[in-house]
N, C-alpha and C. Protein backbone atom coordinates (compact mmCIF):
# COMPACT_ATOMS: atom_id res chain seq x y z
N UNK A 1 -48.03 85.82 86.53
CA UNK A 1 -46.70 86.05 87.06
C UNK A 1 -45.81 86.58 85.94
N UNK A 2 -44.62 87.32 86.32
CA UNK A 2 -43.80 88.39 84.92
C UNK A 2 -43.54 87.11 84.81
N UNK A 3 -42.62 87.32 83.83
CA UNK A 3 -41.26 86.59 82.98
C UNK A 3 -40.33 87.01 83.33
N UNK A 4 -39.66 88.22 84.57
CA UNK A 4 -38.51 88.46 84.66
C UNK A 4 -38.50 88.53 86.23
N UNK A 5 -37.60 87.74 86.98
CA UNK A 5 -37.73 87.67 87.85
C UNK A 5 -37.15 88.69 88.96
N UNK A 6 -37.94 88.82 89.75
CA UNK A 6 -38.09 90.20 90.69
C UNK A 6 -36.18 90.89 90.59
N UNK A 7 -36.26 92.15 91.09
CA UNK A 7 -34.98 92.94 91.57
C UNK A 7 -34.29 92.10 93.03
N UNK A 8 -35.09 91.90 93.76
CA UNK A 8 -34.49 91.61 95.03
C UNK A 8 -34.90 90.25 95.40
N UNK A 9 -34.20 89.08 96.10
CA UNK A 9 -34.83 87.97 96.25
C UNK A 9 -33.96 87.17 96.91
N UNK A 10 -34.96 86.47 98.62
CA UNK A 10 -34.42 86.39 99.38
C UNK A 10 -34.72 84.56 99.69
N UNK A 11 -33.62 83.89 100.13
CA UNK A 11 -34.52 82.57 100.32
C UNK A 11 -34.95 82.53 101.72
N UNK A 12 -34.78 83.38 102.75
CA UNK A 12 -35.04 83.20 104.47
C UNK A 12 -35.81 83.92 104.21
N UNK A 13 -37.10 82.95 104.68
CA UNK A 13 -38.83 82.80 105.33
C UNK A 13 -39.03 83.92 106.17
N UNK A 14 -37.79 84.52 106.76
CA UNK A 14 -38.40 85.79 108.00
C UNK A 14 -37.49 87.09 106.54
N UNK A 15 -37.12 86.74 105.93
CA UNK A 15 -36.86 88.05 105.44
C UNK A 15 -37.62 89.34 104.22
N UNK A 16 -37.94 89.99 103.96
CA UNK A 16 -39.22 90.77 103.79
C UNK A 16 -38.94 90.61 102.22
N UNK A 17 -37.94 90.41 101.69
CA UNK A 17 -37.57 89.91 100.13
C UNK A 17 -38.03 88.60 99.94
N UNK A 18 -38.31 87.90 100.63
CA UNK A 18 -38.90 86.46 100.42
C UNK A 18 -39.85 86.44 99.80
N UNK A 19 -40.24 85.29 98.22
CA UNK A 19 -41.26 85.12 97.79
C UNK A 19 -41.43 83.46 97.78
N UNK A 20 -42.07 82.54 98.43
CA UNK A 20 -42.20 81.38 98.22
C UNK A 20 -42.73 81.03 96.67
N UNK A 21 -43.79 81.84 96.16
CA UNK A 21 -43.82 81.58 94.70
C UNK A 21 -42.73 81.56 93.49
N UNK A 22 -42.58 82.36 93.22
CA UNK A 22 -41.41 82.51 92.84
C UNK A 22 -40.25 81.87 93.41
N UNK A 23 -39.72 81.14 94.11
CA UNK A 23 -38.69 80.46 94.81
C UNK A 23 -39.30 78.98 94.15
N UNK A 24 -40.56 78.91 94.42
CA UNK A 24 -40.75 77.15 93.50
C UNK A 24 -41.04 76.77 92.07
N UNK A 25 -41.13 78.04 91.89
CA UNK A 25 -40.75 78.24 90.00
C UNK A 25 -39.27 78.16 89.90
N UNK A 26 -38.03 78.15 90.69
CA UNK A 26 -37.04 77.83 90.34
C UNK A 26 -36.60 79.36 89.45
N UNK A 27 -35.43 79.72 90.29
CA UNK A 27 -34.85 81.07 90.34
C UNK A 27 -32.94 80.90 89.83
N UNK A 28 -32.60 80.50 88.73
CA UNK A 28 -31.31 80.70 88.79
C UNK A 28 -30.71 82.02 88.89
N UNK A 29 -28.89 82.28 89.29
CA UNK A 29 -28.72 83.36 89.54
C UNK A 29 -26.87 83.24 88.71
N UNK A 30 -27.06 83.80 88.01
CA UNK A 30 -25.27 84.02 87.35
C UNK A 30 -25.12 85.48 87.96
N UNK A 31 -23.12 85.25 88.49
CA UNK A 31 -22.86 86.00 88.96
C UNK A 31 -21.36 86.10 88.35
N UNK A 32 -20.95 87.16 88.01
CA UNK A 32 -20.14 87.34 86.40
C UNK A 32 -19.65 86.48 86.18
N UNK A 33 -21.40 85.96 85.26
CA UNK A 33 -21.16 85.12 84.03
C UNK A 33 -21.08 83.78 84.99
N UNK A 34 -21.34 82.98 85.99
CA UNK A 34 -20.98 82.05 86.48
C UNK A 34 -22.15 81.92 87.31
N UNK A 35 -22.76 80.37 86.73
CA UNK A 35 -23.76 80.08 87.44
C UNK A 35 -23.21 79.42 88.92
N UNK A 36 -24.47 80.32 89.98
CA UNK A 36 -24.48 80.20 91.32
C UNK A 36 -25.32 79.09 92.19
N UNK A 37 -24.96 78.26 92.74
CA UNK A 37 -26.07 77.39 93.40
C UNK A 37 -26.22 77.40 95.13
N UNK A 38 -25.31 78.45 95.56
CA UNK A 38 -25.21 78.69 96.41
C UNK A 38 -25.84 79.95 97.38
N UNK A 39 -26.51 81.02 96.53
CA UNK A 39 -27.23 82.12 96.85
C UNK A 39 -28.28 82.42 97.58
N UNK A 40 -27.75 83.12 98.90
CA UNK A 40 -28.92 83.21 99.76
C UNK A 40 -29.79 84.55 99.60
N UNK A 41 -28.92 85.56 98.69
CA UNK A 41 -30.31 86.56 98.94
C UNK A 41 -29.21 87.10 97.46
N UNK A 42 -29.90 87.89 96.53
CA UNK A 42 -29.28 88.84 95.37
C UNK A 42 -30.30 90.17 95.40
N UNK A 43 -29.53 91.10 95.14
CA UNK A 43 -30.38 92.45 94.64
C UNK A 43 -29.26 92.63 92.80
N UNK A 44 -30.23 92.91 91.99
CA UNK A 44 -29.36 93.42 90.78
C UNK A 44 -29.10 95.19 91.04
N UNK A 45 -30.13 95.22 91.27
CA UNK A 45 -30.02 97.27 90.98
C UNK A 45 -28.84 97.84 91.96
N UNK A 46 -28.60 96.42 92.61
CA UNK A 46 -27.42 97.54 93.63
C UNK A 46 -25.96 96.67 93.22
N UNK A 47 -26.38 95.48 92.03
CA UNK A 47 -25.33 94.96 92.19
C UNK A 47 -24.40 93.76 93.01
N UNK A 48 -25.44 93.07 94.00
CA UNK A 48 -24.61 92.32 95.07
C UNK A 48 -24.99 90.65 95.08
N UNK A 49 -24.35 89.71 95.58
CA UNK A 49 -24.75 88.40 95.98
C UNK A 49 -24.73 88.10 97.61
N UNK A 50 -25.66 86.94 98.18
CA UNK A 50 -24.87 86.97 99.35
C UNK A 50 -25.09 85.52 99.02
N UNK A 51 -24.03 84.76 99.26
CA UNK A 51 -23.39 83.55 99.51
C UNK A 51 -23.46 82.94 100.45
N UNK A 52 -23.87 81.23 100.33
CA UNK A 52 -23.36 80.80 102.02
C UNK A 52 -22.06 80.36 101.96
N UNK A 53 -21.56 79.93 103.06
CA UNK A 53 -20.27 79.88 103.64
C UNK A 53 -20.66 78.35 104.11
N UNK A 54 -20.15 77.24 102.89
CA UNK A 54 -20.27 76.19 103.95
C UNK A 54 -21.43 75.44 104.28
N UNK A 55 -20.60 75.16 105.81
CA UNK A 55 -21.94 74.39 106.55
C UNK A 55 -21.49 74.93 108.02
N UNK A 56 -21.15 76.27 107.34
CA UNK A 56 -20.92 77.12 108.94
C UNK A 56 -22.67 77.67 109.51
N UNK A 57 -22.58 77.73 110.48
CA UNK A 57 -23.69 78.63 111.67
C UNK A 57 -23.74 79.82 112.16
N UNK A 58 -24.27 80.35 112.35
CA UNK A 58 -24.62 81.99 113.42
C UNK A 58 -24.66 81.45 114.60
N UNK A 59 -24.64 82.32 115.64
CA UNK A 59 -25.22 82.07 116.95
C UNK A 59 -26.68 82.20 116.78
N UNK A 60 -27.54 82.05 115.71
CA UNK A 60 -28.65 81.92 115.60
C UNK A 60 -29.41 81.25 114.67
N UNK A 61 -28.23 80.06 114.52
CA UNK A 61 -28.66 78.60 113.74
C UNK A 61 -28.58 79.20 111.82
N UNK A 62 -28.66 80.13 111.72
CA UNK A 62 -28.51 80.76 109.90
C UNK A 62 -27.45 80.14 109.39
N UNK A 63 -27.75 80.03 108.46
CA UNK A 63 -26.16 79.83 107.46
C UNK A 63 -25.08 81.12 107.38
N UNK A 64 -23.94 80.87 107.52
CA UNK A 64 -22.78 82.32 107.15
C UNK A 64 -22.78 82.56 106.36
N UNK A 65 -23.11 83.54 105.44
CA UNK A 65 -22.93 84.38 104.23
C UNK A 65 -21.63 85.51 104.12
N UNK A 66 -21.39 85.68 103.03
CA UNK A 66 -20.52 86.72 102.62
C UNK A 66 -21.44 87.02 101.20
N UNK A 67 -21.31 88.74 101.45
CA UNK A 67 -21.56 89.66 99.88
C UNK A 67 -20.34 90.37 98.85
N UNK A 68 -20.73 89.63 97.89
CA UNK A 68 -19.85 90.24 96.66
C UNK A 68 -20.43 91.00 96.09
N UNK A 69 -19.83 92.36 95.66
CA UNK A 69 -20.33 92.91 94.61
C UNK A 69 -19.98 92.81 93.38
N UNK A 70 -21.26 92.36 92.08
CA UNK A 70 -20.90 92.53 90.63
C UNK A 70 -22.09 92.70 90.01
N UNK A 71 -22.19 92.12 88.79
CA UNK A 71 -22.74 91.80 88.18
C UNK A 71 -24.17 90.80 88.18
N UNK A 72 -25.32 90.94 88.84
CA UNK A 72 -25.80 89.61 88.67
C UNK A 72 -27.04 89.28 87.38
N UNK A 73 -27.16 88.66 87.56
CA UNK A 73 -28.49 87.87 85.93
C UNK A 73 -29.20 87.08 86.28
N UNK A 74 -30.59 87.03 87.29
CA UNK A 74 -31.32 85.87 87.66
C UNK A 74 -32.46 85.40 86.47
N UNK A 75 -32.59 84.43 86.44
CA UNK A 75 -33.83 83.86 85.64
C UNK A 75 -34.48 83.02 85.73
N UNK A 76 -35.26 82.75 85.55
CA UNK A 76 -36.17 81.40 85.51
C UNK A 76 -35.85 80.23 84.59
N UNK A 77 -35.49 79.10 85.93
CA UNK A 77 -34.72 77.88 85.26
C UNK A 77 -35.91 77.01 84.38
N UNK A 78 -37.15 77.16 84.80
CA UNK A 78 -38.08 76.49 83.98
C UNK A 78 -38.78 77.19 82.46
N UNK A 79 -38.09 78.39 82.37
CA UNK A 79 -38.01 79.11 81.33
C UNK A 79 -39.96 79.12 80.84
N UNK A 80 -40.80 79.81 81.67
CA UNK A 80 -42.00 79.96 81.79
C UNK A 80 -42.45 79.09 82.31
């Protein structure tokens, strides 16, 4: 497995960015400069976070997200 953790990375099981490996190696994500514990999906190359909202719902049981764009820096919290 790299040492640098993927470009894109999703935590929902139906979404095609999903890696369960990598997700149980423990994935932190700073987002300018401010660690995130809340992150449901990040891409760096484009720049974005998506956030949950809460303990809000969809009409299809998901968590509510909102995307920011900045800066992000994911890494591996178990540091190898």
């Amino acid at each position: 497995m790299s040492e640098t953790p993927p470009d894109r990375l999703a935590t929902d099981p139906a979404s095609p960015h999903h890696d369960a490996e990598i997700l149980a190696r423990g994935v932190g994500v700073r987002f300018k400069g401010v660690e995130k514990t809340n992150v449901d999906e990040y891409c760096v190359s484009e720049g974005w976070v998506r956030l949950t909202v809460g303990t809000t719902v969809d009409r299809a049981g998901k968590p509510m997200t909102i995307k920011l764009q900045g800066p992000v820096e994911p890494y591996f919290r178990d540091e190898g």
